[in-house]
Protein backbone atom coordinates (compact mmCIF):
# COMPACT_ATOMS: atom_id res chain seq x y z
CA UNK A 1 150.38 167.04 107.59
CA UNK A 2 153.31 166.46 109.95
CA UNK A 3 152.91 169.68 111.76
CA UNK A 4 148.96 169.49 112.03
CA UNK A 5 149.59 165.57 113.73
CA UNK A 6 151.80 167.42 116.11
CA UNK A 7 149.78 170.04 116.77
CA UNK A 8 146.63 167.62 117.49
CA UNK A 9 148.82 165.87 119.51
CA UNK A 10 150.29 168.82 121.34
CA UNK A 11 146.49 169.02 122.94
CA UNK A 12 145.60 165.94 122.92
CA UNK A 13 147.67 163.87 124.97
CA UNK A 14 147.48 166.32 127.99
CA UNK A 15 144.01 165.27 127.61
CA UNK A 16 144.72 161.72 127.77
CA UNK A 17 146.82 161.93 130.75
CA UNK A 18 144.19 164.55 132.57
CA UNK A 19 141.26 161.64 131.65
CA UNK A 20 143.89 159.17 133.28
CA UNK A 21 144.21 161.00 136.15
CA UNK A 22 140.48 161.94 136.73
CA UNK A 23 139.81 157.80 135.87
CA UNK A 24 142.50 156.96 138.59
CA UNK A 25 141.26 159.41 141.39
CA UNK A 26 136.92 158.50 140.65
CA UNK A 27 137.81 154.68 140.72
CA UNK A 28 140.41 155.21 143.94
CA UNK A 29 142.80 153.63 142.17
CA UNK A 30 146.22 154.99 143.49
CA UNK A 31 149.33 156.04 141.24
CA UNK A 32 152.00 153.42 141.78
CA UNK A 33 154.92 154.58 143.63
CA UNK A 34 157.57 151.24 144.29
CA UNK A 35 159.90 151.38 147.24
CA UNK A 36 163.08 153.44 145.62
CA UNK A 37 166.12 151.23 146.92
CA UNK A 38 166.42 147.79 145.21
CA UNK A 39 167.81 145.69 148.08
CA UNK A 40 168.80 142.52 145.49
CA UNK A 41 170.46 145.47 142.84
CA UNK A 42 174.06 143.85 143.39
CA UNK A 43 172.77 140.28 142.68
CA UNK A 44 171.67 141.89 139.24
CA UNK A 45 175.12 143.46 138.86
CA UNK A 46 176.81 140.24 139.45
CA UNK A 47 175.11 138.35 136.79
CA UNK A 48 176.49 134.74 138.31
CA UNK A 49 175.86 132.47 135.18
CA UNK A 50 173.35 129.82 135.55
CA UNK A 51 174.72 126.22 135.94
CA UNK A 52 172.79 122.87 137.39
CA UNK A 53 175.89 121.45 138.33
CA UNK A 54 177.06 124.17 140.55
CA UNK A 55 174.43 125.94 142.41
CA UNK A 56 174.73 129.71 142.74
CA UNK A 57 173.79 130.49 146.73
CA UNK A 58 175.00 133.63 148.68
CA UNK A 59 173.70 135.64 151.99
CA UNK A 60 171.68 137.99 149.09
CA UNK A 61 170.19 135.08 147.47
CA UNK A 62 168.82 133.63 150.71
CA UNK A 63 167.32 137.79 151.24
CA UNK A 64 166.10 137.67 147.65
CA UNK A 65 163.90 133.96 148.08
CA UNK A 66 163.28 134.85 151.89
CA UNK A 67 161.35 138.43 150.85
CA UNK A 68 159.50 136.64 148.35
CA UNK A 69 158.37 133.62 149.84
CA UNK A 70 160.24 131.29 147.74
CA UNK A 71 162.59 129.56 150.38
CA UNK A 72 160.44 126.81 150.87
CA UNK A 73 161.50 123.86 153.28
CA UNK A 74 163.06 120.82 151.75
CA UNK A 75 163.27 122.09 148.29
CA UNK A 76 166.53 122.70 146.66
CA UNK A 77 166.94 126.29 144.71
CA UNK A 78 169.68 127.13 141.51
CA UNK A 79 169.90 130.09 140.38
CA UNK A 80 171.86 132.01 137.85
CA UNK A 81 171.75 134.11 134.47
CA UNK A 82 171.24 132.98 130.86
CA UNK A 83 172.18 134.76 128.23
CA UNK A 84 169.68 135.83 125.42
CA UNK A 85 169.38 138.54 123.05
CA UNK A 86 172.13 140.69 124.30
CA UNK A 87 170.03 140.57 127.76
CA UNK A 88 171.15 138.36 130.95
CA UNK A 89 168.23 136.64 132.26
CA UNK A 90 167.74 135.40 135.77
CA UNK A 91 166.41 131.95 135.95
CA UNK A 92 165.36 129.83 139.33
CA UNK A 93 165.34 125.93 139.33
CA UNK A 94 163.30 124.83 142.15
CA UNK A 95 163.81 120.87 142.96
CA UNK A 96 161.78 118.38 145.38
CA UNK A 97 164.36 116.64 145.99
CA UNK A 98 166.17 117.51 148.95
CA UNK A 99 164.55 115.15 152.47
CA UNK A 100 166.88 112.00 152.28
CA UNK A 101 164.01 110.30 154.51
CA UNK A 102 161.28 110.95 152.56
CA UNK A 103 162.82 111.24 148.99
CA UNK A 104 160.77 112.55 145.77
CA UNK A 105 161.09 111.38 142.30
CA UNK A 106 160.43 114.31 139.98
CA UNK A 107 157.04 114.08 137.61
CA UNK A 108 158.78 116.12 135.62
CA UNK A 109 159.83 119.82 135.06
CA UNK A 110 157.34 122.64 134.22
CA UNK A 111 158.67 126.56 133.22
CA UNK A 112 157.01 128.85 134.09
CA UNK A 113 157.00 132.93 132.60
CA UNK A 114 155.39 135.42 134.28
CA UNK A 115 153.33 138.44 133.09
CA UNK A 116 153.92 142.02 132.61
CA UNK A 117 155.12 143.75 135.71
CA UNK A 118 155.33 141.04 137.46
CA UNK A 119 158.62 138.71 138.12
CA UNK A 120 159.60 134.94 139.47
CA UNK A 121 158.64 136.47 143.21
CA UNK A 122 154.77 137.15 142.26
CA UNK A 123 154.08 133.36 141.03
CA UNK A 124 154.74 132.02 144.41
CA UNK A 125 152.16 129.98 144.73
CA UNK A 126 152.15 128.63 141.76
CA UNK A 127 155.62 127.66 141.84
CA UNK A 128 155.00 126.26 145.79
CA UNK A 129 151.62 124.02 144.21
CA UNK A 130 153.89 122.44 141.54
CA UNK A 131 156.65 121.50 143.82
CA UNK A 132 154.76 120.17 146.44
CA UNK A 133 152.37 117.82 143.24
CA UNK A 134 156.41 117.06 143.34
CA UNK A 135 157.28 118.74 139.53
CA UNK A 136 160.52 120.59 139.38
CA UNK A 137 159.76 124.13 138.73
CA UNK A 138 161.70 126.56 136.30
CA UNK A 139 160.82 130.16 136.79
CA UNK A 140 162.34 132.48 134.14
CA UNK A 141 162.13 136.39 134.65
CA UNK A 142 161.44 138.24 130.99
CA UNK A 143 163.84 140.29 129.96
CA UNK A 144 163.07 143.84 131.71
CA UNK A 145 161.71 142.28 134.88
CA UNK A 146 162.34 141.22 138.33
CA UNK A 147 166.50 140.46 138.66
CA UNK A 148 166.73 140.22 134.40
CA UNK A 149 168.40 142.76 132.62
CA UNK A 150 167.45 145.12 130.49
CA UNK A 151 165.03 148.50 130.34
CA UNK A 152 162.62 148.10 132.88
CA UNK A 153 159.36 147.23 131.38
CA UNK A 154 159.88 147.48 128.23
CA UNK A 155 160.93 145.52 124.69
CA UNK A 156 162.43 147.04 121.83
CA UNK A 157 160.69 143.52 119.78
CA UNK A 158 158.46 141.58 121.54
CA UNK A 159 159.97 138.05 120.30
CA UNK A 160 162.84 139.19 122.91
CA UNK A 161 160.22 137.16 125.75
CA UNK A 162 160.11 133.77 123.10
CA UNK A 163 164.10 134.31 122.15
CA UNK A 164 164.65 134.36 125.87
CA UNK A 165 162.51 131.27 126.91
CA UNK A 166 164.56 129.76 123.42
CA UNK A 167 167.75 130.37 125.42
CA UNK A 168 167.05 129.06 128.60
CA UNK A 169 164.81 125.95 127.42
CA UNK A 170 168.67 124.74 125.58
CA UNK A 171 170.56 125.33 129.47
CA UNK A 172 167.64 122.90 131.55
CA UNK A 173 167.77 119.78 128.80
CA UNK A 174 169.09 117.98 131.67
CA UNK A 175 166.32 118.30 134.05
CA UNK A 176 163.82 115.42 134.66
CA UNK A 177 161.17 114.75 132.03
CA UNK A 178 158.08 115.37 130.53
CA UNK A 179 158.79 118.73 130.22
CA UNK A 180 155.80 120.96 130.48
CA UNK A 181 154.92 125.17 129.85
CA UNK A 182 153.12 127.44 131.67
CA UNK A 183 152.89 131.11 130.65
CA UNK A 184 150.46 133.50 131.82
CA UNK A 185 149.25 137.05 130.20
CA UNK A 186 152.83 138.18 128.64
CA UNK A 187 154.82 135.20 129.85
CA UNK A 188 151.91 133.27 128.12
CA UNK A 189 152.46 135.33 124.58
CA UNK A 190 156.21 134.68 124.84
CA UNK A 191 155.20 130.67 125.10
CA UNK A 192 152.95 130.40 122.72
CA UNK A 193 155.17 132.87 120.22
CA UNK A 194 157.98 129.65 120.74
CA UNK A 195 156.16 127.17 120.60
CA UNK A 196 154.57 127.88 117.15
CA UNK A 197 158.39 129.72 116.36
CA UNK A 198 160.15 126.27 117.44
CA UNK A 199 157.85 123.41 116.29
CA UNK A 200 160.96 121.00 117.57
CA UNK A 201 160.58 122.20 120.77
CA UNK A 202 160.57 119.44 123.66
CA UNK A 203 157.30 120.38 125.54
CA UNK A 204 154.71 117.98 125.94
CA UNK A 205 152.00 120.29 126.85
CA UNK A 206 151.62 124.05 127.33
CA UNK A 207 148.69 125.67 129.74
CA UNK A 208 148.50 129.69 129.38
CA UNK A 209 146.46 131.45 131.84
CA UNK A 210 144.89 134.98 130.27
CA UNK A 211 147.66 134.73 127.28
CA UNK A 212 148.12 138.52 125.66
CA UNK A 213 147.54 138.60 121.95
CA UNK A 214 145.96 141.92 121.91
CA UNK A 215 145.82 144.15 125.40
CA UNK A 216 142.01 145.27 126.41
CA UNK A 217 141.20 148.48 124.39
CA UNK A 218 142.73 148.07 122.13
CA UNK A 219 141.50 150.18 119.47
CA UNK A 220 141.54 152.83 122.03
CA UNK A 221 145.54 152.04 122.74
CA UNK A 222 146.56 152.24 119.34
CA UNK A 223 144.58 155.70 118.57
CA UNK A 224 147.08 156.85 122.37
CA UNK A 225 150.00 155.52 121.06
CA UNK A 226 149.44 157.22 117.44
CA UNK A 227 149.18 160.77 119.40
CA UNK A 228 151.01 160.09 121.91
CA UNK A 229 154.17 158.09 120.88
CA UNK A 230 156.05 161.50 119.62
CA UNK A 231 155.87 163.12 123.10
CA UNK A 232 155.94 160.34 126.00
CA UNK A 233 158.01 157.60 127.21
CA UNK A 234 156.23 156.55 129.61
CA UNK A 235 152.18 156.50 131.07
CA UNK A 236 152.16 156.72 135.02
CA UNK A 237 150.79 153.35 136.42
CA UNK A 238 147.64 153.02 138.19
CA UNK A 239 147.23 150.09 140.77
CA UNK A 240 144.45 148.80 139.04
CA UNK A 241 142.63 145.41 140.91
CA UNK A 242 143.80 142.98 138.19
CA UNK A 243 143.30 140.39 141.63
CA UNK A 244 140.08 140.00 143.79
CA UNK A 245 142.83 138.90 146.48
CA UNK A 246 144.36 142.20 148.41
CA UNK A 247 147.18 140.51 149.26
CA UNK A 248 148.45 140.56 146.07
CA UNK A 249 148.00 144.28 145.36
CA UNK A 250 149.62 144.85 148.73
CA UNK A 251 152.64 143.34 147.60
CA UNK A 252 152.73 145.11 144.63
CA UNK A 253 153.05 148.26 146.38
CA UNK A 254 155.76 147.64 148.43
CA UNK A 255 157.72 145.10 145.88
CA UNK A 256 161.09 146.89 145.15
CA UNK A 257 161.27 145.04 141.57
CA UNK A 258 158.50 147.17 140.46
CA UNK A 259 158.28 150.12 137.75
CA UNK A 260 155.85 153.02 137.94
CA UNK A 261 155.12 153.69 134.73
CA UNK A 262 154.29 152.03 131.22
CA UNK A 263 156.27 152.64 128.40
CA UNK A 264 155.35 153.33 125.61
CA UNK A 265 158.07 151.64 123.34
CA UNK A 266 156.55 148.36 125.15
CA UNK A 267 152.89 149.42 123.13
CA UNK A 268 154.59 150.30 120.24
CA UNK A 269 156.76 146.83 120.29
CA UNK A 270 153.08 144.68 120.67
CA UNK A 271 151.34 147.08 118.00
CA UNK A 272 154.11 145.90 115.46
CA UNK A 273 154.09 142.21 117.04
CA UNK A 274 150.14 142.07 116.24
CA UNK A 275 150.44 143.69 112.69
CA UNK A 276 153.63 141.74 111.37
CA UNK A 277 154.64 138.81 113.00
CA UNK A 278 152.00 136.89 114.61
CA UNK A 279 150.24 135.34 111.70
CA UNK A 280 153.18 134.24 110.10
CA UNK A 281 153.29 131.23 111.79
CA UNK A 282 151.45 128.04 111.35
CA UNK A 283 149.25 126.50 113.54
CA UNK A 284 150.30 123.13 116.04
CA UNK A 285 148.75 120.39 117.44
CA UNK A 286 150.26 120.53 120.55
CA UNK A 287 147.94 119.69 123.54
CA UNK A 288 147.45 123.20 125.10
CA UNK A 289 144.77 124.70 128.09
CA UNK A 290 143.61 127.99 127.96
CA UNK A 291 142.73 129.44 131.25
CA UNK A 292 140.73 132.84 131.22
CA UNK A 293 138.81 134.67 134.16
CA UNK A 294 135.38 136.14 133.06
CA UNK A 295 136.48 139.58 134.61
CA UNK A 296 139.87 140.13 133.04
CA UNK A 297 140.12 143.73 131.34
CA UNK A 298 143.75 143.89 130.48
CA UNK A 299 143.90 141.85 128.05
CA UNK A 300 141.59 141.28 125.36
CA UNK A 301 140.15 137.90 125.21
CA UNK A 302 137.30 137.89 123.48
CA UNK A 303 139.44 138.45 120.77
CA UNK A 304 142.73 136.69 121.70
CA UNK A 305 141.14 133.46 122.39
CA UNK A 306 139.81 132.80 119.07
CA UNK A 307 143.20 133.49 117.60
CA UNK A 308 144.81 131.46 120.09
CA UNK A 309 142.63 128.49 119.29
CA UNK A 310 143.76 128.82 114.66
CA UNK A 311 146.67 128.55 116.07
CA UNK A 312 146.21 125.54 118.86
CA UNK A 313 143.37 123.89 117.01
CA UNK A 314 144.03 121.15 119.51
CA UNK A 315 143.43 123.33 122.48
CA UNK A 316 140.71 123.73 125.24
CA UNK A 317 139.31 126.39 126.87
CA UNK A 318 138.81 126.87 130.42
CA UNK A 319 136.94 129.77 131.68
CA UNK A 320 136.79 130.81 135.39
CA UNK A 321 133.36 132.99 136.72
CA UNK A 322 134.74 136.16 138.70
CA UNK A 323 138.27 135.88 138.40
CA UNK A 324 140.63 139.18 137.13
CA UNK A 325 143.42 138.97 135.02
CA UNK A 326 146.05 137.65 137.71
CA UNK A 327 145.03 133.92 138.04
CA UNK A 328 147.87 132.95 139.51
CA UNK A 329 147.30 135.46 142.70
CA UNK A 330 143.78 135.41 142.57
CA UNK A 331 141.59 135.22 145.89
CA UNK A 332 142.19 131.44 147.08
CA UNK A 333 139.11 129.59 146.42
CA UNK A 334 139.77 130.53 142.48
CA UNK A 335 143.33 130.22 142.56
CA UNK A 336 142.86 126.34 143.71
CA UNK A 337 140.38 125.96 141.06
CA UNK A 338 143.31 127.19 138.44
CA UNK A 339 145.62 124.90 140.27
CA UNK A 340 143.09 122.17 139.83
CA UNK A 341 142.47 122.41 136.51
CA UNK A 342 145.75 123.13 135.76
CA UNK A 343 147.43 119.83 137.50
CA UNK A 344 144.86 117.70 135.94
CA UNK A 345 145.70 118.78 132.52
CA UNK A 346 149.35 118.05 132.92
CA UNK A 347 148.93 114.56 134.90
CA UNK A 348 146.23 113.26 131.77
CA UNK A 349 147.53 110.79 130.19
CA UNK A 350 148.16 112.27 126.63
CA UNK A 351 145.90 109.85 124.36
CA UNK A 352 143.36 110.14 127.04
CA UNK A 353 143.00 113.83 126.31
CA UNK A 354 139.27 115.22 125.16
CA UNK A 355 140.59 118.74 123.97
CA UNK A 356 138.37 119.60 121.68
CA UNK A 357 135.45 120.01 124.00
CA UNK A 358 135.40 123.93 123.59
């Protein structure tokens, strides 16, 4: 039996990667191919351990926010490594606080996580729209991604992204209150994995924007990774427009924190995630908004929503006409209607909250 999965294999996946190919070239999508020096590498190597009371700054810090867009004026930045799960993880503190004559009193602190792929440098204006609504911002970088250690892309268990969100939630206790949670597509399955892991936890309210449970095609993934997980690492990456905004995509492709392919110990890591852990836990009230664009196919939300909303019973759902699968970078006119809806949900008063209006 072994030999004839092998040998089905042994023709098959060329097949897959041929059809991949063929997809890539009919839709123009180009093979991602990332800029090959890492100017920010020795920053990584350095690992300078996170610590509110004594900001981390240097000239490569200054490069690192400057390339990205994150030195905004009169904000103050900390940043530093946490460590979690054997991984150090880079983490960015972003405070409003820093114009003696016009001083701002925090309305509290919101984390942020990312999605796959992407790092602290691709939420931008997210992070820029809280600060100036005049929230301190935490951005957290998953573990293999952006300036965080470990193999790039990838997860040997996927409650690595919750265990490191875990760790860092213990080093910013300090920080002003209500503390709020914003995760979008992986970011958002490592929130809601901790918040249903760590019913203690001291968010007030979570918001996930396209939250992975299950990645699109799914069915079709598993049947690839079956065949294919004997013989590849890794799948070459297509630039596929998961934003209607070009500016995005364009800084994809010349983002040095990138990775060109997918690998396949990532799938294989979600597949077991899906099939053993995820219903283990029990549901929670927690006040959470679900924000989904109508055109997202990387992950699969027709059936992650349902899931999401066992588990948040006490959740709403938000969908957005036309938007892809990066809300956070979409085309402006739908990224301020995320921000919108987003900053309203988090400045309700909580007893004043109508969330079950699905």
């Amino acid at each position: 039996m072994k030999k004839r999965q092998l040998l089905v294999a042994a023709v098959v996946v060329p097949l897959l990667l041929l059809g991949l190919k063929r997809v890539a070239q009919a839709q123009e999508w180009p093979f991602l191919n990332p800029p090959t020096d890492n100017p920010f590498a020795k920053l990584s190597e350095e690992h300078p351990v996170f610590n509110l009371e004594q900001p981390y700054t240097s000239e490569l810090v200054s490069q690192y926010l400057a390339f990205y867009g994150l030195n905004f004026k009169n904000v103050s930045h900390h940043a530093g490594y946490v460590s979690a799960n054997g991984e150090q993880i880079f983490v960015s503190v972003f405070k409003p606080d820093v114009n003696p004559e016009h001083p701002v009193e925090s309305r509290g602190t919101v984390v942020t996580m990312h999605g796959y792929f992407v790092h602290t440098g691709l939420i931008k204006h997210l992070i820029e729209r809280l600060l100036t609504e005049g929230y301190t911002v935490v951005a957290i970088d998953l573990p293999g991604h952006g300036m965080s250690s470990g193999e790039k892309a990838t997860i040997q268990e996927f409650g690595a992204y919750s265990g490191a969100l875990a760790a860092v939630t213990e080093e910013i206790k300090s920080l002003p209150g209500p503390h709020y949670i914003v995760g979008h597509s992986t970011g958002g399955a490592g929130v809601w994995e901790y918040l249903l892991k760590y019913p203690n936890h001291p968010y007030q309210k979570a918001v996930l924007a396209a939250p992975l449970v299950r990645s699109a095609f799914w069915d079709l993934s598993m049947t690839g990774y079956f065949l294919g997980s004997s013989w590849l690492k890794e799948v070459p990456r297509v630039i596929r427009p998961t934003s209607s905004d070009p500016t995005f995509l364009a800084m994809v492709r010349k983002d040095p924190l990138q990775y060109a392919g997918t690998p396949v110990q990532w799938v294989g890591a979600l597949k077991n995630w899906n099939e053993t852990i995820i219903e283990t836990y029990p549901p929670t009230q927690l006040p959470l908004l679900i924000l989904q664009g109508t055109d997202d196919t990387v992950v699969d939300w027709a059936y992650n929503l349902p899931f999401l909303q066992r588990k948040f019973p006490n959740s709403k759902i938000e969908y957005l006409p036309g938007a892809n699968h990066d809300l956070l970078w979409e085309r402006p006119e739908i990224r301020e209607k995320v921000f919108l809806s987003l900053l309203d949900f988090l400045g309700k008063e909580q007893d004043s909250l109508d969330l079950n209006d699905h």
